[in-house]
C-alpha atoms as a PDB file:
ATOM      1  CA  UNK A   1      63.700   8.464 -71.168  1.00  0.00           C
ATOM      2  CA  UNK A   2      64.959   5.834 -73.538  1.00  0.00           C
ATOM      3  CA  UNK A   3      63.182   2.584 -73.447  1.00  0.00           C
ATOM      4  CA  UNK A   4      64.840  -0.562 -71.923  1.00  0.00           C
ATOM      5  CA  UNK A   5      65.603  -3.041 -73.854  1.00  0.00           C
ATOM      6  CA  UNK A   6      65.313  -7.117 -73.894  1.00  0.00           C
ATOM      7  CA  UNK A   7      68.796  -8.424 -73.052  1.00  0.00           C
ATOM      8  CA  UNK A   8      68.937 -12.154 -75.193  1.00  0.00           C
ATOM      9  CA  UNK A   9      71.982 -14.152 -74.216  1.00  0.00           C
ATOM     10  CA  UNK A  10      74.515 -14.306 -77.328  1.00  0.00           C
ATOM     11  CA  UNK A  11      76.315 -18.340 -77.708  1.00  0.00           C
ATOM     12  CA  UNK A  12      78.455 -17.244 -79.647  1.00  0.00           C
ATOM     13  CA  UNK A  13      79.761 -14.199 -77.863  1.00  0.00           C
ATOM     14  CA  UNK A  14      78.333 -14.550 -74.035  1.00  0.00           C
ATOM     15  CA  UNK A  15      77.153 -11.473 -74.487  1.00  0.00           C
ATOM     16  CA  UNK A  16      73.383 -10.411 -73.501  1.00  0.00           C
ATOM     17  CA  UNK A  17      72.392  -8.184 -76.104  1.00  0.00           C
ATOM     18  CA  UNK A  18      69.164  -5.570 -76.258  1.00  0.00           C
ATOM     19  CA  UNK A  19      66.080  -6.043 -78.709  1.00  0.00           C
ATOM     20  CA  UNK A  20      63.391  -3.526 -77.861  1.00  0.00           C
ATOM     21  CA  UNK A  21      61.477  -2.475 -74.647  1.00  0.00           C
ATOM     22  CA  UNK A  22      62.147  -5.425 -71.954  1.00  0.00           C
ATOM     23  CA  UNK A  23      60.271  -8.249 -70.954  1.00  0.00           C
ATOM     24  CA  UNK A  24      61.595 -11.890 -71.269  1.00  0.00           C
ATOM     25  CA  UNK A  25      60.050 -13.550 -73.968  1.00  0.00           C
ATOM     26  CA  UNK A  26      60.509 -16.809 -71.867  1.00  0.00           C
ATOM     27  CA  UNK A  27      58.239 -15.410 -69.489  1.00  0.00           C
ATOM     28  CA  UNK A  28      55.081 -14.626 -71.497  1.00  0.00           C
ATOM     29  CA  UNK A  29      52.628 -17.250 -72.602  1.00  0.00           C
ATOM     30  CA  UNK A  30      53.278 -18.518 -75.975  1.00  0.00           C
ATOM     31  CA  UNK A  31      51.320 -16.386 -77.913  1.00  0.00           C
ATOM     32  CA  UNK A  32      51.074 -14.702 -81.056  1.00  0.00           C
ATOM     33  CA  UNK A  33      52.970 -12.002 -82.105  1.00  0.00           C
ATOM     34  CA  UNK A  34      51.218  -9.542 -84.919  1.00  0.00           C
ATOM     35  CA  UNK A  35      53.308  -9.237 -88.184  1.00  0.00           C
ATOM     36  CA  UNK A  36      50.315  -7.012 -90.088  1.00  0.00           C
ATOM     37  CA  UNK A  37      46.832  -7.824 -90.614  1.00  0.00           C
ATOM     38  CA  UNK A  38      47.291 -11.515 -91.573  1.00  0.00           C
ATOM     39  CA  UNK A  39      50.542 -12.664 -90.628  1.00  0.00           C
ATOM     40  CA  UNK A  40      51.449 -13.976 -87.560  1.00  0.00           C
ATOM     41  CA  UNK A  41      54.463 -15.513 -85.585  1.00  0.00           C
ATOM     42  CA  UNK A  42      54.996 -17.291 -81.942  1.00  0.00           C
ATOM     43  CA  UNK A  43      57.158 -15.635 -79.778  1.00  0.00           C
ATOM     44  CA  UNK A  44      59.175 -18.968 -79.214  1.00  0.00           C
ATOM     45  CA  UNK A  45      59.792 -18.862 -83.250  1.00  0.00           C
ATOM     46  CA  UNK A  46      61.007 -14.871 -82.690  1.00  0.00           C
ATOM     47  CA  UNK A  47      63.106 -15.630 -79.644  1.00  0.00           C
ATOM     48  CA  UNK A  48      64.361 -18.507 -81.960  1.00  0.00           C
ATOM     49  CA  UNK A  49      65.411 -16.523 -84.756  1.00  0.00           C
ATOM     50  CA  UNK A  50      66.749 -13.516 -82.720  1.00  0.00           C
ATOM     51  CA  UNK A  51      69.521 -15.869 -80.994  1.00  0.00           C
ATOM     52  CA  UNK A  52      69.946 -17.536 -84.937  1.00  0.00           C
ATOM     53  CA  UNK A  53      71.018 -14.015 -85.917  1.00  0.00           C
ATOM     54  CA  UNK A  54      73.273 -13.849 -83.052  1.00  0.00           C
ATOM     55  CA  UNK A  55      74.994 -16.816 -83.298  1.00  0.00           C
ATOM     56  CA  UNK A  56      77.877 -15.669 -85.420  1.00  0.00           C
ATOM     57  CA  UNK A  57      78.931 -12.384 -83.579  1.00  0.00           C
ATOM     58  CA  UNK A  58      82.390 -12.073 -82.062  1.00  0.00           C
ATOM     59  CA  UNK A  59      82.692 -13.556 -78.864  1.00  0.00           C
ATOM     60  CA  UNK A  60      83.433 -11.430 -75.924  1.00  0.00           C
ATOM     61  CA  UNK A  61      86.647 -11.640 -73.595  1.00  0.00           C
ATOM     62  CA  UNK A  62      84.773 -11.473 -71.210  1.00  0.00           C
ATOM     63  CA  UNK A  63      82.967 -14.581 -71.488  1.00  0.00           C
ATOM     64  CA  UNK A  64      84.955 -16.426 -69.479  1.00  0.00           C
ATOM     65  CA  UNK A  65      84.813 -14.824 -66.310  1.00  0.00           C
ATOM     66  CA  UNK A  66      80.625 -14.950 -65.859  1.00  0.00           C
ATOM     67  CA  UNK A  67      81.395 -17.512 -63.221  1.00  0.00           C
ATOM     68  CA  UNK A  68      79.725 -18.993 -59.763  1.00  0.00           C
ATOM     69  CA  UNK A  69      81.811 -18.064 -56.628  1.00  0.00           C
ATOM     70  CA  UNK A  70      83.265 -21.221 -55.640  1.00  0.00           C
ATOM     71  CA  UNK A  71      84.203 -21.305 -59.204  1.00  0.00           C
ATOM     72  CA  UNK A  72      87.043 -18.762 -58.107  1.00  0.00           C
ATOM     73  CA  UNK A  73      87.447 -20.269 -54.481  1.00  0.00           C
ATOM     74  CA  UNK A  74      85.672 -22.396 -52.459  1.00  0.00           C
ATOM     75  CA  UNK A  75      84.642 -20.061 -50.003  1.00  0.00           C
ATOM     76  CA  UNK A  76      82.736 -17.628 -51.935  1.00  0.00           C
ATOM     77  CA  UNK A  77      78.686 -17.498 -53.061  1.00  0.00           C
ATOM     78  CA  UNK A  78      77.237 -15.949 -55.434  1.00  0.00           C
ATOM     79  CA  UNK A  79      75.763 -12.978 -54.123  1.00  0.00           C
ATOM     80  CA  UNK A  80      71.796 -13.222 -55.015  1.00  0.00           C
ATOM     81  CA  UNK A  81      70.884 -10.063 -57.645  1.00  0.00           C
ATOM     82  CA  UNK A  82      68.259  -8.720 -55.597  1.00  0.00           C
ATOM     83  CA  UNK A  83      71.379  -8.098 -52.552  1.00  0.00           C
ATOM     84  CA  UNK A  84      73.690  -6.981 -55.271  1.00  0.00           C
ATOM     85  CA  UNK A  85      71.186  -4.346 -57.063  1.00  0.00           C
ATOM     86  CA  UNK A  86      71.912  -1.411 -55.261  1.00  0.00           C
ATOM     87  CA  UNK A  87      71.962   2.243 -55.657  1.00  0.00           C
ATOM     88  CA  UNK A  88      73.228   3.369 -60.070  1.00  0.00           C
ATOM     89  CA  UNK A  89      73.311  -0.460 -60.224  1.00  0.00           C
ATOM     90  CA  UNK A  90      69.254  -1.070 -59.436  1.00  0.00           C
ATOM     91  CA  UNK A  91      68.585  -0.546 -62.946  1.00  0.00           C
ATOM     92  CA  UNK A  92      70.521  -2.186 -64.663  1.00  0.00           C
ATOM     93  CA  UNK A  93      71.657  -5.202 -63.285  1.00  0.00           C
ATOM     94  CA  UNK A  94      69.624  -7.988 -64.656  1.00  0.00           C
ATOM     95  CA  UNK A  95      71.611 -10.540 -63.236  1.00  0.00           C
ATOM     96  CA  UNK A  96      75.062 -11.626 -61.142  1.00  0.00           C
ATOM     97  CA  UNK A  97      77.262 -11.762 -62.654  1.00  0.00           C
ATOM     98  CA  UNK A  98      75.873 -10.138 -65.687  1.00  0.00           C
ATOM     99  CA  UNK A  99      77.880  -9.789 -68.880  1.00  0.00           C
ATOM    100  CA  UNK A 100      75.904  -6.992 -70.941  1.00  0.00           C
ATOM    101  CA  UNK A 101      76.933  -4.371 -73.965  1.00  0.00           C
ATOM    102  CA  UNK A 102      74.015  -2.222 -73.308  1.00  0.00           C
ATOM    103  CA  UNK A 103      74.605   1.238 -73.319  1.00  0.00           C
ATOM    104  CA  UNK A 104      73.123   2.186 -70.080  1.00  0.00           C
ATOM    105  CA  UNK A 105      74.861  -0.963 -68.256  1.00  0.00           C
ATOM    106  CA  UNK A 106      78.441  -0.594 -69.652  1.00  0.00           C
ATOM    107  CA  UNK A 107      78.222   3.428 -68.662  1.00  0.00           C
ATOM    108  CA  UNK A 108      77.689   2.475 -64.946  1.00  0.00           C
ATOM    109  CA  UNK A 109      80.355  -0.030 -64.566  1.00  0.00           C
ATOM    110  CA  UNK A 110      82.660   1.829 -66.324  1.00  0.00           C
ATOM    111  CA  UNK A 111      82.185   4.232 -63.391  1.00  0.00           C
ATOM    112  CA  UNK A 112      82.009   2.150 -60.756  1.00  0.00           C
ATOM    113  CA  UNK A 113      85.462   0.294 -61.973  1.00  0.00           C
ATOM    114  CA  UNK A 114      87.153   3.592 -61.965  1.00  0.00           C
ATOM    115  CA  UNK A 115      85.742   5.110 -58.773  1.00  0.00           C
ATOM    116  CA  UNK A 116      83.778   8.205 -61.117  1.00  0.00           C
ATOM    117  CA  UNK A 117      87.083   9.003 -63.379  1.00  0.00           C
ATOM    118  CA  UNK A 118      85.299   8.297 -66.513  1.00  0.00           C
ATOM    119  CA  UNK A 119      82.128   9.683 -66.873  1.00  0.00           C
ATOM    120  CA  UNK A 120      80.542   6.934 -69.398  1.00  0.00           C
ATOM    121  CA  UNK A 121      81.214   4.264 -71.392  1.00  0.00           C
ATOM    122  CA  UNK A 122      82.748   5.884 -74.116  1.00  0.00           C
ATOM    123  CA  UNK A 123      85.359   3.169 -76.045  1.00  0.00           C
ATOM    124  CA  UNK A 124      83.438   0.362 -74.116  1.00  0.00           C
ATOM    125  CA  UNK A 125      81.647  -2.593 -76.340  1.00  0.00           C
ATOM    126  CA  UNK A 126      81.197  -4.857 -73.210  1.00  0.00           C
ATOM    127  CA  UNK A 127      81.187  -4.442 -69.328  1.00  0.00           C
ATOM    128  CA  UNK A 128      80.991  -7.457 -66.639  1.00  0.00           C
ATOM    129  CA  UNK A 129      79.817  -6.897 -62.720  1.00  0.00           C
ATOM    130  CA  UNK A 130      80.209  -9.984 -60.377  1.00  0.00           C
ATOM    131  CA  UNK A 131      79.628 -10.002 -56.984  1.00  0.00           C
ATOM    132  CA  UNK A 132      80.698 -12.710 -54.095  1.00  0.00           C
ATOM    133  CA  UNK A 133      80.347 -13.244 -50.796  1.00  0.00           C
ATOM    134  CA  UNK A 134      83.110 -14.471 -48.405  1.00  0.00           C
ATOM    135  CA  UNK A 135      83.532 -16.234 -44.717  1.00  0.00           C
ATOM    136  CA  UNK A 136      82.006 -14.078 -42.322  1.00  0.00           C
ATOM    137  CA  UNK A 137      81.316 -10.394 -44.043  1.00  0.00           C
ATOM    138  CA  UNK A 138      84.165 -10.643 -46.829  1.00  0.00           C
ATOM    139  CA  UNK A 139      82.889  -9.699 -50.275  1.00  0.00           C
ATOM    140  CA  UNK A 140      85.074 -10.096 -53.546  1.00  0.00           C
ATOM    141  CA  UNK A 141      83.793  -8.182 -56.697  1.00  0.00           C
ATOM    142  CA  UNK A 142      84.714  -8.072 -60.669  1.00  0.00           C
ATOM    143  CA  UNK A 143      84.183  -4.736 -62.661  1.00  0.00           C
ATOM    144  CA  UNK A 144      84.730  -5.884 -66.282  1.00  0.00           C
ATOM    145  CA  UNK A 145      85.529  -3.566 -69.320  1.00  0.00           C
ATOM    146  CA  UNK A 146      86.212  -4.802 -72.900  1.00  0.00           C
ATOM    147  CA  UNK A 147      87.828  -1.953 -74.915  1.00  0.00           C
ATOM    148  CA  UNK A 148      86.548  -1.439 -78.722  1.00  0.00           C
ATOM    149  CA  UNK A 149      90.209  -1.001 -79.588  1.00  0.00           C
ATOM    150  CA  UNK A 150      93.672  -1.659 -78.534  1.00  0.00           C
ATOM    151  CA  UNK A 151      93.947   2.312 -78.355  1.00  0.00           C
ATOM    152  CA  UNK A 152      90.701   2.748 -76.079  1.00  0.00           C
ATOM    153  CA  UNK A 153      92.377   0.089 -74.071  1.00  0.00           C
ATOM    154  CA  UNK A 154      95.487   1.797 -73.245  1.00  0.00           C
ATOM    155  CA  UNK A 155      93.189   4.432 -71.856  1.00  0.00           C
ATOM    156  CA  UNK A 156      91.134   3.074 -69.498  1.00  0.00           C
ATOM    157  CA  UNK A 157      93.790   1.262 -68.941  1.00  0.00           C
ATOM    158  CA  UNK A 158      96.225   4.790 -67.837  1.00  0.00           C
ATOM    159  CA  UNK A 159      92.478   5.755 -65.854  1.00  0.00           C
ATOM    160  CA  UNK A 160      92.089   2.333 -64.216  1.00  0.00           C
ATOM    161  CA  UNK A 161      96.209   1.655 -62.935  1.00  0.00           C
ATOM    162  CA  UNK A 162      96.629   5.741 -61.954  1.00  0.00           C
ATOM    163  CA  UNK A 163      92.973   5.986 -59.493  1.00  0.00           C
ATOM    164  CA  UNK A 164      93.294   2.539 -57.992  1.00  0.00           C
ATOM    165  CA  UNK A 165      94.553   4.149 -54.384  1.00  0.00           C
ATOM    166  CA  UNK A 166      93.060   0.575 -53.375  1.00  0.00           C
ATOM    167  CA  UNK A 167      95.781  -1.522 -55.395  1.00  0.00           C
ATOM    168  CA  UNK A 168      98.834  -0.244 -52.784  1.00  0.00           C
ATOM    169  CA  UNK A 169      96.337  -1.474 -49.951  1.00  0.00           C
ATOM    170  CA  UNK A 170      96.186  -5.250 -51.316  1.00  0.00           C
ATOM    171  CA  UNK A 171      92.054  -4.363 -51.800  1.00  0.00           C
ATOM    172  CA  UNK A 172      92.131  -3.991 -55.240  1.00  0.00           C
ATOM    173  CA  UNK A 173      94.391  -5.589 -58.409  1.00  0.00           C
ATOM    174  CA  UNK A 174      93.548  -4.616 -62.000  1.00  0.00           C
ATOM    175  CA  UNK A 175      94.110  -7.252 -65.196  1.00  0.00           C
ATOM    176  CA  UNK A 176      94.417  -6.603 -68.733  1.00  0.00           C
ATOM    177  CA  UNK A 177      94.672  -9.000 -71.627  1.00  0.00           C
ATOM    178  CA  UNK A 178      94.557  -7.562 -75.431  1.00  0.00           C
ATOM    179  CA  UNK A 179      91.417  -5.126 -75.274  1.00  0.00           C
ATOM    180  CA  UNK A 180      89.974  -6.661 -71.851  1.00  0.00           C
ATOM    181  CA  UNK A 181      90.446  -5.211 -68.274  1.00  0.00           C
ATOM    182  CA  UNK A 182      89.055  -6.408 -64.815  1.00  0.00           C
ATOM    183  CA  UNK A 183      89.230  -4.837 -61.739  1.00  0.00           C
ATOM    184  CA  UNK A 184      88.893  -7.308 -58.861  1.00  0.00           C
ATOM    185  CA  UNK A 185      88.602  -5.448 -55.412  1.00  0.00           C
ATOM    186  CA  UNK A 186      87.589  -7.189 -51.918  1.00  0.00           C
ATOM    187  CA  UNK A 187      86.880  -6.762 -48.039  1.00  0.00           C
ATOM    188  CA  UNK A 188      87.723  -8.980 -45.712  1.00  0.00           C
ATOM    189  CA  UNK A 189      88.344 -12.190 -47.589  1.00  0.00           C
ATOM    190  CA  UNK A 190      91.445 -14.497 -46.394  1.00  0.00           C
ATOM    191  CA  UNK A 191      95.061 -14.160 -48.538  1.00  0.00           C
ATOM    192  CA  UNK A 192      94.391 -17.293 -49.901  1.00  0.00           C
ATOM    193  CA  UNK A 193      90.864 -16.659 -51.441  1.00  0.00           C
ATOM    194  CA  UNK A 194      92.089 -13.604 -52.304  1.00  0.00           C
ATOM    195  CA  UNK A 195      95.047 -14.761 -54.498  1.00  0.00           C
ATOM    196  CA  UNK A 196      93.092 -17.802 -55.824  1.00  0.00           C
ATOM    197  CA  UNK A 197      90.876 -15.117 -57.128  1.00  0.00           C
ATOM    198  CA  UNK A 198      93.305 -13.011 -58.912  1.00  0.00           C
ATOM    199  CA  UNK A 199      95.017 -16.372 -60.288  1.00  0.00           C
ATOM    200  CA  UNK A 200      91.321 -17.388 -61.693  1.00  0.00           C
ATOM    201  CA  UNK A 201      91.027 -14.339 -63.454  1.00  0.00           C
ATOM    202  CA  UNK A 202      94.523 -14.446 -64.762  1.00  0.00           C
ATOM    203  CA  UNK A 203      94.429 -17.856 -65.919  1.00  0.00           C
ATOM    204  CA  UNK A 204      90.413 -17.339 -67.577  1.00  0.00           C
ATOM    205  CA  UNK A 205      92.109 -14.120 -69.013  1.00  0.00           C
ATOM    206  CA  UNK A 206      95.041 -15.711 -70.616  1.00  0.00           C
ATOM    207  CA  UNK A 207      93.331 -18.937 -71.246  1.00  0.00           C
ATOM    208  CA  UNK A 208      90.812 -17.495 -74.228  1.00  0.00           C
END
């Protein structure tokens, strides 16, 4: 069983990335962490230095589509994370929406956006989940996938457009720009949410 890791949000790529078994350094007390018999270092000083290392990575496509619901319309709400933890998702969702390249993360999404076709994350450097509540019970979601390369892209791209039986039915509509796709899906919302929700992703998309 492969330890969890701490997921430290990334500025310059909006990406949370993993350092070590998990538990949020902003949540212990400010103590000291042991570097050897005589050196010592706060954790606020190792949190500090962690995001300094991070600062410079690539920035992810997805970045710009970590957004609030009424962000995208305003009928929708953010769905709380403990509502939208369910079932593979329980896990590994640490928040929503929740922008992540860990392994473990980016494996269930990419399942999830292709309805079990792919089996894993393979080709995947970054995966998005967002989850929304509508008027009455209408729910709009976001599976995110960034490809590592313009040829993985094409693929999950072929996977993505060929199993999306839900596309025909108006409940599902799947984006690509460069290396990044998004599948938005929902139940029940209104036409108009619904295409001011496909827009916002096009334009966020398009935009970066």
């Amino acid at each position: 069983m492969r330890a969890r890791g701490l997921t430290i949000g990334c500025r310059g790529c909006g990406v949370g990335h993993v350092f070590g078994p998990e538990e949020s350094l902003a949540r212990r007390p400010r103590t000291l962490v042991s570097l050897g018999r005589h050196r010592t270092m706060s954790r606020t000083l190792l949190l500090g230095w962690l995001i300094l290392l991070l600062s410079g990575c690539e920035r992810s496509g997805l970045g710009p589509l970590v957004l609030d619901g009424p962000e995208l319309h305003a009928s929708l709400v953010t769905r709380r994370l403990e509502d939208a933890a369910k079932n593979q998702l329980a896990p590994v969702l640490r928040d929503n929406p929740y922008l992540s390249t860990d392994a473990e993360f980016v494996d269930v999404i990419a399942r999830y956006a292709s309805q079990g076709r792919l089996s894993g994350g393979e080709g995947v450097r970054a995966a998005l989940y967002a989850l929304y509540l509508g008027e009455g019970k209408g729910q709009v979601g976001l599976y995110g996938l960034e490809a590592a390369s313009p040829a993985d892209a094409d693929r999950l791209e072929g996977v993505l457009r060929a199993m999306n039986a839900n596309a025909r039915l108006g409940l599902a509509r799947v984006h690509r720009e460069g290396n990044v796709l998004v599948v938005a899906w929902q139940r029940g919302v209104s036409r108009s949410c619904w295409e001011a929700v496909n827009a916002g992703v096009v334009e966020r998309l398009t935009a970066r």
